[in-house]
Every structure is written in C-alpha cells, then in structure tokens.
N, C-alpha and C. Protein backbone atom coordinates (compact mmCIF):
# COMPACT_ATOMS: atom_id res chain seq x y z
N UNK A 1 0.86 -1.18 0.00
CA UNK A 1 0.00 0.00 0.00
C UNK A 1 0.90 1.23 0.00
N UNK A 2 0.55 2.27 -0.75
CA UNK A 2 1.43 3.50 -1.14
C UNK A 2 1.38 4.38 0.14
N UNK A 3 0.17 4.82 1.11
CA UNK A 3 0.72 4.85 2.53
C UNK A 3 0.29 4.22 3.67
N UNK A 4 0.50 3.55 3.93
CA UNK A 4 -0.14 3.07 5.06
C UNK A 4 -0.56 3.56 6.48
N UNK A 5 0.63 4.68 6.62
CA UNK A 5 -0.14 5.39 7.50
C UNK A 5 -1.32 6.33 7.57
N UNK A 6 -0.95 6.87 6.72
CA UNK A 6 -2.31 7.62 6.43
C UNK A 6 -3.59 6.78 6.61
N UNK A 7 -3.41 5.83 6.12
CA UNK A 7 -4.60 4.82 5.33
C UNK A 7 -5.17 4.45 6.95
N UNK A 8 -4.00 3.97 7.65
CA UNK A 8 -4.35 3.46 9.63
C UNK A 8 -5.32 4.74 9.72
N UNK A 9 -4.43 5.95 9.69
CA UNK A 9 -5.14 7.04 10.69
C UNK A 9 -6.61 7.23 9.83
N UNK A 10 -6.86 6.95 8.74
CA UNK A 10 -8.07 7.01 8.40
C UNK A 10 -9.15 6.03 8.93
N UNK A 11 -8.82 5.05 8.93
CA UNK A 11 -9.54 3.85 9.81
C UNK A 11 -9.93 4.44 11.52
N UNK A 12 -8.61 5.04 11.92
CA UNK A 12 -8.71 5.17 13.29
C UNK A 12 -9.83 6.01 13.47
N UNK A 13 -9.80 7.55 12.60
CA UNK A 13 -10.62 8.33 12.68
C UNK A 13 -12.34 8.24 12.30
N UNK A 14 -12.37 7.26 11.36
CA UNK A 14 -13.89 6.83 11.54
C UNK A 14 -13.98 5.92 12.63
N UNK A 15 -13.49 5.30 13.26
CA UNK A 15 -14.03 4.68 14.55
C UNK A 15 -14.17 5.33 15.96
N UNK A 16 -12.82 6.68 15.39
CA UNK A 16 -12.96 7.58 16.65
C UNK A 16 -14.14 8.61 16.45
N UNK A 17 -14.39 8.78 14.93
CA UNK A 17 -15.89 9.57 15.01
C UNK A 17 -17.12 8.88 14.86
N UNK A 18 -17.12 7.34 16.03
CA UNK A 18 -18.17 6.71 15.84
C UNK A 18 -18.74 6.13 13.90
N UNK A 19 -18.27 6.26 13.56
CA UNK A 19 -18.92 6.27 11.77
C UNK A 19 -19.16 4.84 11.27
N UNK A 20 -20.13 4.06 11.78
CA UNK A 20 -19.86 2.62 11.53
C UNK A 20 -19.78 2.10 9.73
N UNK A 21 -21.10 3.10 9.45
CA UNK A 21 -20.43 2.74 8.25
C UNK A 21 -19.14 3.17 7.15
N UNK A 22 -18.79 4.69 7.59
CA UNK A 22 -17.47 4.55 7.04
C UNK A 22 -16.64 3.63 7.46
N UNK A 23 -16.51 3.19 9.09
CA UNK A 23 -15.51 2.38 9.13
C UNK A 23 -15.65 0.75 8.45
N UNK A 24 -16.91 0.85 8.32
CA UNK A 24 -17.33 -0.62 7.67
C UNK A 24 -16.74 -0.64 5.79
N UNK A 25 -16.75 0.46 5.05
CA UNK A 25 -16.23 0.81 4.06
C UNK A 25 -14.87 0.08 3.80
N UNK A 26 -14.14 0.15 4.43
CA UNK A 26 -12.90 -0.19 4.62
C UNK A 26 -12.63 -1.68 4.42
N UNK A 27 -14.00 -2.61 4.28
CA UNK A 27 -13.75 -4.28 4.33
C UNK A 27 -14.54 -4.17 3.57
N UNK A 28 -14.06 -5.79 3.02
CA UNK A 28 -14.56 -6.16 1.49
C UNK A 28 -16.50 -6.35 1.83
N UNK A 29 -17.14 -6.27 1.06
CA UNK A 29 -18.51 -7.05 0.69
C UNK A 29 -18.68 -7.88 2.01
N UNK A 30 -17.86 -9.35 1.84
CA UNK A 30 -17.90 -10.57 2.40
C UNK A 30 -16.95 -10.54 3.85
N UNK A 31 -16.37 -9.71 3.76
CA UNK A 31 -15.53 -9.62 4.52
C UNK A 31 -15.57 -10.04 5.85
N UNK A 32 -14.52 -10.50 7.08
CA UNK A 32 -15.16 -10.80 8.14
C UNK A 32 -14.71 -10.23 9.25
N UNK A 33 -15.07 -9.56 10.80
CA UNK A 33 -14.24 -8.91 11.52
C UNK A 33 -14.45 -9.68 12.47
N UNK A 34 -13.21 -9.90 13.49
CA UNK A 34 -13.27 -10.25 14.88
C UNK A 34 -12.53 -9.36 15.83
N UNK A 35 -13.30 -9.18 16.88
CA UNK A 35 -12.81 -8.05 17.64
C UNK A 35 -12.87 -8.74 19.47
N UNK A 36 -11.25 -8.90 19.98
CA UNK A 36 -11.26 -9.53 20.77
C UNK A 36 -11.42 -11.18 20.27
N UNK A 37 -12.29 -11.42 21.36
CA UNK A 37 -12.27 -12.77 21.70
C UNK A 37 -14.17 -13.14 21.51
N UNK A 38 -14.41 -12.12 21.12
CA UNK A 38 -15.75 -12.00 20.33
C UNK A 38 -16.06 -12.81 18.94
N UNK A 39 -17.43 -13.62 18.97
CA UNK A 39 -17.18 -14.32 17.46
C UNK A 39 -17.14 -13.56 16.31
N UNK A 40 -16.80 -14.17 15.67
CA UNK A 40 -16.54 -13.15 14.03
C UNK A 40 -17.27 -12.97 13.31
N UNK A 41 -17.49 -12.07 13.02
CA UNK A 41 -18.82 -11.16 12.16
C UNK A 41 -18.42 -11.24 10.40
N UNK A 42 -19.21 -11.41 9.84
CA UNK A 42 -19.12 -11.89 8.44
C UNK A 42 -20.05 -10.96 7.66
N UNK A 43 -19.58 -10.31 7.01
CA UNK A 43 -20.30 -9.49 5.76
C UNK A 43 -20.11 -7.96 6.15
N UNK A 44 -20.17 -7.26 5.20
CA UNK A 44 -20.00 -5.29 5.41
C UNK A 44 -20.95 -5.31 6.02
N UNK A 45 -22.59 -5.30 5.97
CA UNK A 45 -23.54 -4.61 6.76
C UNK A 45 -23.63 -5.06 8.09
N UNK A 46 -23.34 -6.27 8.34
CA UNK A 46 -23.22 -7.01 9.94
C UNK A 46 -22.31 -6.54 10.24
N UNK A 47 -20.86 -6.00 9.90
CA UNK A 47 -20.21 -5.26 10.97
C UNK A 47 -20.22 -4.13 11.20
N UNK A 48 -20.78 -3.29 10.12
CA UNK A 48 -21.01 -1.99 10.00
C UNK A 48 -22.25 -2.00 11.86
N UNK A 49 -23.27 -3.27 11.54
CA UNK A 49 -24.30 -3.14 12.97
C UNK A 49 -23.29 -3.68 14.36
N UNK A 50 -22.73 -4.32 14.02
CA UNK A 50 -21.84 -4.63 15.28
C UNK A 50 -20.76 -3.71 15.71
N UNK A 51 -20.37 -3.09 15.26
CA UNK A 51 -19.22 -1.64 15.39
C UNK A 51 -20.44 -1.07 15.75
N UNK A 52 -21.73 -0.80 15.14
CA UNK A 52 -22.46 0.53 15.84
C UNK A 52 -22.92 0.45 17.31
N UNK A 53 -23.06 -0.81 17.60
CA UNK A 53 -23.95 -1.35 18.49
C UNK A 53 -22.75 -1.17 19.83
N UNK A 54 -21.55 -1.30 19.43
CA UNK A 54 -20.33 -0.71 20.27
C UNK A 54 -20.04 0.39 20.11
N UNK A 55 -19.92 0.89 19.97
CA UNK A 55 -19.76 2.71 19.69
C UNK A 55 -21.18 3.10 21.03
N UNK A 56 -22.07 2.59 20.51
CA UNK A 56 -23.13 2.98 21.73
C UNK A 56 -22.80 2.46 23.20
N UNK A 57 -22.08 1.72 23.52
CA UNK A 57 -21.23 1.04 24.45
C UNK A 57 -20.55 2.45 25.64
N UNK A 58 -19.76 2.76 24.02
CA UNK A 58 -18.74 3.75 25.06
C UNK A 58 -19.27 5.59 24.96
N UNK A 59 -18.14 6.26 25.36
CA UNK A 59 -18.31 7.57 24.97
C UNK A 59 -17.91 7.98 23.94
N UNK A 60 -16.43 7.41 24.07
CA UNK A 60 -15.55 8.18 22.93
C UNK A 60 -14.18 7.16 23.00
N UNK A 61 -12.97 7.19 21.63
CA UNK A 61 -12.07 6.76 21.55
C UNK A 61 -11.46 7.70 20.81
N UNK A 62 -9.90 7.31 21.28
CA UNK A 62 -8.72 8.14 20.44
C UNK A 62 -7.82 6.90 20.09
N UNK A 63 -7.60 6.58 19.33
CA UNK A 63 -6.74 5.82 18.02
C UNK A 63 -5.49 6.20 18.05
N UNK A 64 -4.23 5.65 18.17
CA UNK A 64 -3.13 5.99 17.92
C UNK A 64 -2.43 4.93 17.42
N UNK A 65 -1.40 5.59 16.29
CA UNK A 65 -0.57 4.66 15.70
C UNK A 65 1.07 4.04 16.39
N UNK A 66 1.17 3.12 17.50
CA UNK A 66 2.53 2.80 17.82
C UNK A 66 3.68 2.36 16.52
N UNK A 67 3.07 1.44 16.03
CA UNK A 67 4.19 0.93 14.84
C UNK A 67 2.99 0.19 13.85
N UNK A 68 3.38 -0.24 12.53
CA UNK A 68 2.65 -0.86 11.27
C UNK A 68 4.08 -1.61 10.12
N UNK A 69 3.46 -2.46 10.12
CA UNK A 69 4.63 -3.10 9.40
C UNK A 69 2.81 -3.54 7.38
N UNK A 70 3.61 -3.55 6.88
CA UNK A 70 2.69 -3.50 5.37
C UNK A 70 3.75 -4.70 4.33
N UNK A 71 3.01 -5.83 4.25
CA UNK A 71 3.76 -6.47 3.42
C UNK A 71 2.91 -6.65 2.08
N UNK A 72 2.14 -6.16 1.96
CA UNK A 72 1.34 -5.34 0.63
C UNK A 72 -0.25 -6.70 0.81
N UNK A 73 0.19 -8.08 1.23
CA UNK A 73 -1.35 -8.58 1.38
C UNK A 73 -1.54 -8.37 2.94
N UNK A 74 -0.50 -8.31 4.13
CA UNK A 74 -1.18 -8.21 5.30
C UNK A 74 -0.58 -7.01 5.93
N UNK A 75 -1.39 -6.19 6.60
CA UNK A 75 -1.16 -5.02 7.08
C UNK A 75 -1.30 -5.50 8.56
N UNK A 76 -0.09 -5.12 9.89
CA UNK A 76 -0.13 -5.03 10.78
C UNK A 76 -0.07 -4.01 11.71
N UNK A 77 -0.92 -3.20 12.53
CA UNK A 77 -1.51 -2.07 13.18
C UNK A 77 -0.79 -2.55 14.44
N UNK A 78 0.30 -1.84 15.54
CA UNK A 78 0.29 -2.20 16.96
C UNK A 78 0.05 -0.81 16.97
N UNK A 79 -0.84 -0.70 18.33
CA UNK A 79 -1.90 0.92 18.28
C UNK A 79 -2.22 0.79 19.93
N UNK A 80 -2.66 2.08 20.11
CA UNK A 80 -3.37 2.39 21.73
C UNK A 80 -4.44 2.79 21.63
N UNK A 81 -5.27 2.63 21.95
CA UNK A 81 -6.29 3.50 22.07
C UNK A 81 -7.13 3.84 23.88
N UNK A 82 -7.35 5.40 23.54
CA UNK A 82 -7.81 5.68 25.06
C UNK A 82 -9.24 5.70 24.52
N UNK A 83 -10.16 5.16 25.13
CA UNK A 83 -11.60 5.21 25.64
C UNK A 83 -11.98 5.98 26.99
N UNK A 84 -13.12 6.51 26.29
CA UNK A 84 -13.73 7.33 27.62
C UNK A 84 -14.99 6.76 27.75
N UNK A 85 -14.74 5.89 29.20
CA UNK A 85 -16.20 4.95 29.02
C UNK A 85 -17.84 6.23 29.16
N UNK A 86 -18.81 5.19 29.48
CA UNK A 86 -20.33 6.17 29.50
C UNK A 86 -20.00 6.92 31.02
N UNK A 87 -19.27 6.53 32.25
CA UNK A 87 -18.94 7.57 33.07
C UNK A 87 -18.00 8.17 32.83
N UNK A 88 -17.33 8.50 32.20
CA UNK A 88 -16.29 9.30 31.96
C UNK A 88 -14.81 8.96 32.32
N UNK A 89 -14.35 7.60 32.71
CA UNK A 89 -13.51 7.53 32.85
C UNK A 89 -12.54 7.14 31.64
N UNK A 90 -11.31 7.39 32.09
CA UNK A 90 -10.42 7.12 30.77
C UNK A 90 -9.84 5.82 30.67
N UNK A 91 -9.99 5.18 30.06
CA UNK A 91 -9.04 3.71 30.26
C UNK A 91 -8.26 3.32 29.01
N UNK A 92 -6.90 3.49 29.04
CA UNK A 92 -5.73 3.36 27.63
C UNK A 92 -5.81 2.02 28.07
N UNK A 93 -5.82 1.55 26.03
CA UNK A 93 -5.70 -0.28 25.91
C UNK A 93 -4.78 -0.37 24.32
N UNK A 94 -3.92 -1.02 24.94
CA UNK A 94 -2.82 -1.62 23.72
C UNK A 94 -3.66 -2.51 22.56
N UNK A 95 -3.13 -2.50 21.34
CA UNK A 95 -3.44 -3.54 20.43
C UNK A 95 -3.25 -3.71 19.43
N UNK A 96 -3.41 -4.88 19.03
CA UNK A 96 -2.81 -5.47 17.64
C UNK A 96 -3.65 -5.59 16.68
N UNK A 97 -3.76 -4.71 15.24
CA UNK A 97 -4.87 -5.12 14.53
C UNK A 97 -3.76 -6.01 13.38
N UNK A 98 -4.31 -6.60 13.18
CA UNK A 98 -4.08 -7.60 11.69
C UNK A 98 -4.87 -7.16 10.49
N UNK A 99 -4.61 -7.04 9.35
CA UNK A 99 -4.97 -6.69 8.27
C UNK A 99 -5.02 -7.54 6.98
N UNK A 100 -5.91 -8.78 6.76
CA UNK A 100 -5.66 -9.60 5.22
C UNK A 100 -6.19 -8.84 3.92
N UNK A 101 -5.45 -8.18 3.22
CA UNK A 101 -5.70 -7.14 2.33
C UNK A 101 -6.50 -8.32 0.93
N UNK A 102 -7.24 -7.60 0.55
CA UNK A 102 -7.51 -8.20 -0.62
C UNK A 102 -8.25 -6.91 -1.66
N UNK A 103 -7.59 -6.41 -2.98
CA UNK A 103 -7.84 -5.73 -3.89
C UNK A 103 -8.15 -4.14 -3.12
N UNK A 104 -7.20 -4.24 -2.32
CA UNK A 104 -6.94 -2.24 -1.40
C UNK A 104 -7.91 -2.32 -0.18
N UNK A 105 -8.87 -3.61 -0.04
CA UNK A 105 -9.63 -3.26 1.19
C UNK A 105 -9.08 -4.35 1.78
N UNK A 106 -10.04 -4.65 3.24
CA UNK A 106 -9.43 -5.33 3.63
C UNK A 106 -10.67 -6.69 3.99
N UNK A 107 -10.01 -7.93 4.00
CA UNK A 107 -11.02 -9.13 3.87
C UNK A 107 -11.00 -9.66 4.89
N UNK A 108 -10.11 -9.53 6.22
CA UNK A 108 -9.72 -10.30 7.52
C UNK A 108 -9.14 -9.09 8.34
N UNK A 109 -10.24 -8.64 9.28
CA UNK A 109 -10.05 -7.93 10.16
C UNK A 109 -10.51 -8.51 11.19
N UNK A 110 -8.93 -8.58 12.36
CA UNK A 110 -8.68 -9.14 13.83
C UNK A 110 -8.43 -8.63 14.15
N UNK A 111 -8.51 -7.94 15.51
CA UNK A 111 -8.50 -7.56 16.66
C UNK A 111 -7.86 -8.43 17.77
N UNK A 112 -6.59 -7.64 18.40
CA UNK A 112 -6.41 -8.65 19.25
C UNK A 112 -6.31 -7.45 20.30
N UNK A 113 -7.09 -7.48 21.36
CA UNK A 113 -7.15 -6.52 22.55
C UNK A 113 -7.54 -7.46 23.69
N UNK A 114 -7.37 -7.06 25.26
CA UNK A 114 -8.16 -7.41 25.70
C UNK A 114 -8.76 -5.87 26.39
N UNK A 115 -10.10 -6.05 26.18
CA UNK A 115 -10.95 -4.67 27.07
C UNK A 115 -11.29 -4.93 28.04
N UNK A 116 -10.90 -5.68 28.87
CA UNK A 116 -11.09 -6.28 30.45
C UNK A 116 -11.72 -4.80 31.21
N UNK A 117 -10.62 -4.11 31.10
CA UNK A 117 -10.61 -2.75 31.87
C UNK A 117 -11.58 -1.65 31.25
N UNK A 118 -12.16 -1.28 30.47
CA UNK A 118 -13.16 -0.75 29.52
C UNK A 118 -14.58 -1.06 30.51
N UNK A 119 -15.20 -2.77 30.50
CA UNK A 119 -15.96 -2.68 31.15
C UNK A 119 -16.09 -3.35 32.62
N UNK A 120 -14.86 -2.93 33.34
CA UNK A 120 -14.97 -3.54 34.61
C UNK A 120 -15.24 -2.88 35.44
C-alpha cells in the first residue's frame, strides 16, 4: 500500500468519530471482523451493525498509531487506544490489529485486545 499510515489514521478516525459505516467501508462485501475474543462477524452490513452497536457502548475513543509493518497482502496495526467509558472515565488499551488485504480493502479484520478494563 502506497501509505499506510495515512490509510491506519483514516480507519482510526472513523471509529474515533463513531462512523460505523465509514468504518465498515474499509472491508470487502464478504468480509469478516473479529474483535477480541468476540465471534466473528461476516459481511460489510453485519459489521457496520456490530461496530455501531459498540460505539453505543462507550463515549468516545482516540486511536493511535505505535508501529505498522505493510507487506502489501497483510497489514499489521500495533496501536493504543484511550476510551472514555459512558462515566467518563479514561481507560488506555494496547493492540494489535491484523490486516488480510484483498484488492486495497481489507477481507480479515482481527483484533487482538483485551478490554477487560473498559468494562470492569
């Protein structure tokens, strides 16, 4: 991919402006997401409802890029993100996104976090 960072911080920023379906844009048709240890969601419009249905969860998130490695089919994201839960507290969580690229979008989106602390 010609940048990849850019391309992260664009992802980050529709999830940090809640946007399920822009962020759903970003995966193929068929595509499938797993987030956590959560089962895996299969198709654009089912995750586009499962990202929304979390977004209503919290308050807010900030996205940050630690490191990305791009071997042109798999894109790897290590990232932070701070959440501000529905009381307002702040809770920073490390993580690893995985990226199986197929034709500039992406077809295998994993999540490896744990949000233990988010809702405890």
């Amino acid at each position: 991919m010609k940048d990849t960072k850019n391309w992260l911080e664009k992802i980050g920023k529709s999830i940090d402006a809640k946007d399920a379906k822009g962020f759903s844009e970003f995966i193929t048709d068929s595509g499938s997401f797993r987030f956590g240890n959560q089962p895996e969601v299969i198709g654009r419009k089912a995750i586009e409802d499962y990202v929304a249905a979390f977004f209503g969860m919290i308050g807010s998130s900030v996205h940050e890029i630690v490191n990305f490695w791009d071997s042109g089919d798999h894109v790897i994201w290590e990232g932070r993100v701070t959440y501000t839960r529905l009381d307002g507290k702040l809770v920073p969580v490390n993580f690893t996104n995985i990226f199986y690229m197929k034709d500039g979008l992406i077809e295998k989106y994993n999540i490896y976090i744990d949000n233990t602390p988010l809702f405890a």
